[in-house]
Protein backbone atom coordinates (compact mmCIF):
# COMPACT_ATOMS: atom_id res chain seq x y z
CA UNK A 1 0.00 0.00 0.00
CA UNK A 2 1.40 3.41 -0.89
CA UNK A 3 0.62 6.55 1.11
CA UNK A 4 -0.13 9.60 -1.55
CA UNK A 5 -0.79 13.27 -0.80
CA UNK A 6 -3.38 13.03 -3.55
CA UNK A 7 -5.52 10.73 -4.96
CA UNK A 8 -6.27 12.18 -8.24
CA UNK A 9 -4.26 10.01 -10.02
CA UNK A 10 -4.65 6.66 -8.28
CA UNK A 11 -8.36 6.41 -8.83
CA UNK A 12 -7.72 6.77 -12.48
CA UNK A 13 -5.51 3.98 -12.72
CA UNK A 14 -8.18 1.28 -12.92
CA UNK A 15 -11.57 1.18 -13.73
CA UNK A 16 -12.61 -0.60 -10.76
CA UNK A 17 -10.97 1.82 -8.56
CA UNK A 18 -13.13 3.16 -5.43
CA UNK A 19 -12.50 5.63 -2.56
CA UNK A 20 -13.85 4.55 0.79
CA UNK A 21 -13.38 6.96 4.16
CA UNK A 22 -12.25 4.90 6.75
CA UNK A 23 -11.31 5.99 10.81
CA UNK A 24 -10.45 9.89 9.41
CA UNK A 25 -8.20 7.96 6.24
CA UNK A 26 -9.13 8.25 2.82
CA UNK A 27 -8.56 5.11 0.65
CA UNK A 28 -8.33 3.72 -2.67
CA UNK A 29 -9.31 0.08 -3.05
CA UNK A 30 -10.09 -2.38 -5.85
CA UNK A 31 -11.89 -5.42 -5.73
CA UNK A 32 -10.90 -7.10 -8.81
CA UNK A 33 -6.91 -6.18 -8.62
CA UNK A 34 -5.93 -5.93 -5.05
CA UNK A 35 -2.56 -4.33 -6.43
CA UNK A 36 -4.23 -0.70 -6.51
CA UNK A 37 -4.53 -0.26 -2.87
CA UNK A 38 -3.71 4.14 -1.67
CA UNK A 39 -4.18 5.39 1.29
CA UNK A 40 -4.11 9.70 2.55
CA UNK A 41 -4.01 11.03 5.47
């Protein structure tokens, strides 16, 4: 998992690419390639 300042470009990567707000973090996770995983904050 990589930790980003922004997230613009990580939930363009993949189609399948979603943000989800979890405990104050902001992530980027995707269910069908587990490789795209971001997190902020």
């Amino acid at each position: 998992m990589r930790v980003l300042s922004s997230l613009k470009t990580a939930k363009t990567r993949h189609p399948g690419c979603k943000i989800v707000r979890r405990k104050g973090r902001v992530y980027v996770i995707n269910k069908t390639n587990p490789r795209y995983k971001v997190r902020q904050g």
